[in-house]
N, C-alpha and C. Protein backbone atom coordinates (compact mmCIF):
# COMPACT_ATOMS: atom_id res chain seq x y z
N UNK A 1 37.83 101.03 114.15
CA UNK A 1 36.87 100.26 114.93
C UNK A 1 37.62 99.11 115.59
N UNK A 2 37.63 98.65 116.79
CA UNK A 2 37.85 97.89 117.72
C UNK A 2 37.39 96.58 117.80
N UNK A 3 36.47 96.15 117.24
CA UNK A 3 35.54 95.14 117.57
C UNK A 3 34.89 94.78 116.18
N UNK A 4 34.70 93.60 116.09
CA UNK A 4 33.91 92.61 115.35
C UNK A 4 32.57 92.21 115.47
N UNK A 5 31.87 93.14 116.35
CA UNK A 5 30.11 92.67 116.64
C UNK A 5 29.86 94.42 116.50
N UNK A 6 28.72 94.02 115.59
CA UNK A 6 27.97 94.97 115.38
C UNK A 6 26.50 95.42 116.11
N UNK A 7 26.18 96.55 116.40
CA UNK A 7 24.59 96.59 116.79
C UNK A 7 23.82 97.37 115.26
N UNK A 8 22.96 96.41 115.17
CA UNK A 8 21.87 96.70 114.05
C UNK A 8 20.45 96.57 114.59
N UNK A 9 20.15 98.27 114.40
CA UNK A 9 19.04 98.84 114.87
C UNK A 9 17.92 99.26 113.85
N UNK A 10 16.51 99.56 114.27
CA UNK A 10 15.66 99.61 113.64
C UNK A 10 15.32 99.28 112.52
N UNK A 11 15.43 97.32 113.07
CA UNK A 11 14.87 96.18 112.15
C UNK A 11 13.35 96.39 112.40
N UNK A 12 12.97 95.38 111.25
CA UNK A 12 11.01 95.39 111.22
C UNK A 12 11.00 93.95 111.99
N UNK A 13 10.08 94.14 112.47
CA UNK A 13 10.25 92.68 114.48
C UNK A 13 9.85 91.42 112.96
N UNK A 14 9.48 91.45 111.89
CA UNK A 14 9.46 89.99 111.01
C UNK A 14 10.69 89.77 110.28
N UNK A 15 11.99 90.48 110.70
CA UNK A 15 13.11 90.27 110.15
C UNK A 15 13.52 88.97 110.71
N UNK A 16 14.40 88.55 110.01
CA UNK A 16 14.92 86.77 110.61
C UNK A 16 16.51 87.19 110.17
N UNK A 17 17.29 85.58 111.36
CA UNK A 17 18.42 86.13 111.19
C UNK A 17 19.31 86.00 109.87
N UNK A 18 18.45 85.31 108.89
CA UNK A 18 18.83 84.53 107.22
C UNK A 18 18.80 86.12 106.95
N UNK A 19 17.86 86.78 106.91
CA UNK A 19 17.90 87.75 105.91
C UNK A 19 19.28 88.87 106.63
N UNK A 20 19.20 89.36 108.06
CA UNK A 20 20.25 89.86 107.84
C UNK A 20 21.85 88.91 107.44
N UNK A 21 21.48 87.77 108.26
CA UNK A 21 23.07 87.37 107.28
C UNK A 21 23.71 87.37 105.79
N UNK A 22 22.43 87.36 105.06
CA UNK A 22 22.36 87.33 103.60
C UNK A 22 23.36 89.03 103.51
N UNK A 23 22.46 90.05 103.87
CA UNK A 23 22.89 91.76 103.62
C UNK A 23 24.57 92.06 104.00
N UNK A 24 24.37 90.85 105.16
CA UNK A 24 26.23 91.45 105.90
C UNK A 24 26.91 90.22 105.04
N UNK A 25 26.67 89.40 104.56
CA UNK A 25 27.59 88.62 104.02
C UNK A 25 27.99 88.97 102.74
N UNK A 26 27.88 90.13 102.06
CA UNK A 26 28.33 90.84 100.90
C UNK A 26 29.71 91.56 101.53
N UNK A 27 30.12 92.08 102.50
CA UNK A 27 30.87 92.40 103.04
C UNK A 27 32.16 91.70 103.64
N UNK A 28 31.76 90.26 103.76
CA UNK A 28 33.01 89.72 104.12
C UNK A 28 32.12 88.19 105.58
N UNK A 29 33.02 87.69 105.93
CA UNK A 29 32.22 85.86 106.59
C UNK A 29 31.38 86.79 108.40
N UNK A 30 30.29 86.35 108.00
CA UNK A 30 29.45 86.91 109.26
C UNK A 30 29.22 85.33 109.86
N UNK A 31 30.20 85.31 111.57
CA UNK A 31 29.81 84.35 112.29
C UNK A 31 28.73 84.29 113.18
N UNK A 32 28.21 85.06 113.69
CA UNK A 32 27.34 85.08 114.05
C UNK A 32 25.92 85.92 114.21
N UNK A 33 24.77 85.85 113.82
CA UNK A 33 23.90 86.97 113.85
C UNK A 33 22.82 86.91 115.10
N UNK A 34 22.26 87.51 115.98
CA UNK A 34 21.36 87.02 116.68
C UNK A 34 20.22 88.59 116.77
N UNK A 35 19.19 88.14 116.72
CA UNK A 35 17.95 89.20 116.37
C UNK A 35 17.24 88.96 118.03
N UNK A 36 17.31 90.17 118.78
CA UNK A 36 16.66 90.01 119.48
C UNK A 36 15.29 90.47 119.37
N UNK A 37 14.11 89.30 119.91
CA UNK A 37 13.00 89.31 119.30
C UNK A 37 11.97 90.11 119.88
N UNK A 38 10.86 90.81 119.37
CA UNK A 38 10.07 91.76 119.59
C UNK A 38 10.89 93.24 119.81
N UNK A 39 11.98 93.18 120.12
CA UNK A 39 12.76 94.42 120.13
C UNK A 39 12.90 95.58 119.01
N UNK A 40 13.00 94.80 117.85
CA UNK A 40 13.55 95.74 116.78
C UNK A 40 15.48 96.03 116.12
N UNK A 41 15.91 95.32 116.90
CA UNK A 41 17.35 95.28 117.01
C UNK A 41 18.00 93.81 116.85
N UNK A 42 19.33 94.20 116.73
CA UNK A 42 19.73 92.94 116.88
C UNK A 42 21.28 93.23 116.94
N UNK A 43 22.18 91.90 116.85
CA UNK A 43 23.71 92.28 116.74
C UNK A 43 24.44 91.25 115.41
N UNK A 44 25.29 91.50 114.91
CA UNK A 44 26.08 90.81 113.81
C UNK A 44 27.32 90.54 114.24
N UNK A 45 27.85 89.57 113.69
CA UNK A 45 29.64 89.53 114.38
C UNK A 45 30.27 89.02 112.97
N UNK A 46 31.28 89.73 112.55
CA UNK A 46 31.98 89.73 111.91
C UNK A 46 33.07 89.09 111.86
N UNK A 47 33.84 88.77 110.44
CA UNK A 47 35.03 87.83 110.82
C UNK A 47 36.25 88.57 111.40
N UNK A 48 36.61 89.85 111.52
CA UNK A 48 37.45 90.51 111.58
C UNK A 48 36.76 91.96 111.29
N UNK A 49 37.43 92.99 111.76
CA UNK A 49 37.53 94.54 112.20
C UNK A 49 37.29 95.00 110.86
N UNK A 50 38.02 94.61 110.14
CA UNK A 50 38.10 95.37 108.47
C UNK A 50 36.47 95.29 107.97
N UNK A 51 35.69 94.01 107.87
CA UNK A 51 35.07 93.55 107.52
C UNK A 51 33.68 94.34 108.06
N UNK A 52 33.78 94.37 109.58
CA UNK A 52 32.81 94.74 110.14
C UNK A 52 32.82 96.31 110.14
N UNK A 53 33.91 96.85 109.73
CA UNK A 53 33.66 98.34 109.59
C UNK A 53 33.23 98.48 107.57
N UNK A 54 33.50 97.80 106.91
CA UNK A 54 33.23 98.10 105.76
C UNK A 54 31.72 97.71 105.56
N UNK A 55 30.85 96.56 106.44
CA UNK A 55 29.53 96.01 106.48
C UNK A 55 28.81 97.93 107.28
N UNK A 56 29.41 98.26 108.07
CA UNK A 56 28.94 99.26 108.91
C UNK A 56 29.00 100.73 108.14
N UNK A 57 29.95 101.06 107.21
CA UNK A 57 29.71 102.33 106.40
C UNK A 57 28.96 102.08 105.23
N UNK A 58 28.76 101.32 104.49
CA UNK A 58 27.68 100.54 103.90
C UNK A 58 26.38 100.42 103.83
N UNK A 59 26.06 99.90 104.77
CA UNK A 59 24.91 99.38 105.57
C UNK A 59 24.25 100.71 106.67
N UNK A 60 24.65 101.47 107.44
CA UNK A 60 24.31 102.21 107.88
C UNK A 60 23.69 103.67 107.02
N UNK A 61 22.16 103.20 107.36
CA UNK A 61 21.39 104.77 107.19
C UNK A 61 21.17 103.87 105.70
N UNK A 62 21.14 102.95 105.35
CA UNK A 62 20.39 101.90 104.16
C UNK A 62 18.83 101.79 104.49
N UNK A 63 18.39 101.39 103.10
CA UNK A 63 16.92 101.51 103.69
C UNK A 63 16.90 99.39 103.52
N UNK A 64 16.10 98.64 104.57
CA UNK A 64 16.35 97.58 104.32
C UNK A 64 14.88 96.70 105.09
N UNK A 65 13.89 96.21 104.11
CA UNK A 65 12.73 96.07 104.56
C UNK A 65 11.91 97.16 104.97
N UNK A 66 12.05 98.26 104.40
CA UNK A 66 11.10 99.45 104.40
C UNK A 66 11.91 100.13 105.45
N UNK A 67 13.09 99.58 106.42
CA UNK A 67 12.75 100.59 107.43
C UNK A 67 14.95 101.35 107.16
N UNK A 68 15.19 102.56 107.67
CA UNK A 68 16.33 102.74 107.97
C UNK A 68 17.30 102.32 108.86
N UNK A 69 18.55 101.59 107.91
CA UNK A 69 19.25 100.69 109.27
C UNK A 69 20.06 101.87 109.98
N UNK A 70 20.15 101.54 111.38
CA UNK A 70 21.59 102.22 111.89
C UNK A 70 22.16 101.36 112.45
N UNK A 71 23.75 101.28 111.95
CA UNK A 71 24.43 100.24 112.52
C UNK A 71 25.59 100.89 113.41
N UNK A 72 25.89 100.19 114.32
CA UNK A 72 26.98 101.30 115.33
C UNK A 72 28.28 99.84 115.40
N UNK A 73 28.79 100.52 116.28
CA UNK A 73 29.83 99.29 116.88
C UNK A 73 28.70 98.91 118.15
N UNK A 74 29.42 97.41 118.67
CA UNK A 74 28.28 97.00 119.76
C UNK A 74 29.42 97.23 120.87
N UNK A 75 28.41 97.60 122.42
CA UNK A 75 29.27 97.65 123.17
C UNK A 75 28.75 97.04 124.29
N UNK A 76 29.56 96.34 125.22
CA UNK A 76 29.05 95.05 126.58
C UNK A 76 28.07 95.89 127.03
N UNK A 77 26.87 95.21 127.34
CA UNK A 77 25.42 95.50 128.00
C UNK A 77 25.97 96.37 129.44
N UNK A 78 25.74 97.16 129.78
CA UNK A 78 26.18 98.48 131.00
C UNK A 78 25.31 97.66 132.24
N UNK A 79 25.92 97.90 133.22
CA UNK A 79 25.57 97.19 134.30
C UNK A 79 24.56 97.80 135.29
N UNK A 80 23.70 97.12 135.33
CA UNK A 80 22.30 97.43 135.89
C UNK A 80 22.36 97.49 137.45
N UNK A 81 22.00 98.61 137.79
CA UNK A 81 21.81 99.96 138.97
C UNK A 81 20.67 98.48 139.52
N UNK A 82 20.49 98.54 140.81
CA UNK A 82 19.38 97.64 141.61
C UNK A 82 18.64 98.65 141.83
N UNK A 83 17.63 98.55 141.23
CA UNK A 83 15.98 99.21 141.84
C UNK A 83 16.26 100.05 143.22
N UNK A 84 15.95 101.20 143.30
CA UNK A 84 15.63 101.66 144.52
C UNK A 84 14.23 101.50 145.24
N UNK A 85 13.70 101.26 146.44
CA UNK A 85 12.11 101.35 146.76
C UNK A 85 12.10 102.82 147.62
N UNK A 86 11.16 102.95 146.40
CA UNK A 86 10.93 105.05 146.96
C UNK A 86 9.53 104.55 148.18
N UNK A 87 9.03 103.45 148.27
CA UNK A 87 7.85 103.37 149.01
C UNK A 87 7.86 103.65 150.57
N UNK A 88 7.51 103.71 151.73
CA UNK A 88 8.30 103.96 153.19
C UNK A 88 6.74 103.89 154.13
């Protein structure tokens, strides 16, 4: 794994970012967590590669607040196409 930020998917939308930091911080120093809200998702950042892949075989396909986590590697947001207008 390449990268130190994680994507953590199919959170319950009353998750906060204490509780996932609590789950990834068994794994090794989590700098940053941010839950994006009403979504269901969120991302983790890890102190280093080792860390964030051992939080990610772990943690992935866990059951955590009733629901199943999947955790992937995170990758830069893909760049958004401008609207076409089909109207004429």
């Amino acid at each position: 794994m390449a990268s130190t930020r994680l994507y953590v998917g199919n959170l319950k939308y009353s998750t906060t970012n204490e509780q996932l930091q609590e789950i990834f911080s068994v794994y090794g120093e989590v700098k940053q967590v941010n839950i994006i809200e009403g979504k269901g998702f969120g991302f983790v950042e890890m102190s280093n590669e080792e860390e964030a892949e051992k939080a990610k075989t772990a943690l992935n396909g866990t059951d955590f607040l009733g629901r199943t986590l999947k955790i992937d590697e995170a990758h830069p947001p893909k760049e958004r196409q401008p609207r076409r207008d089909f109207r004429s």
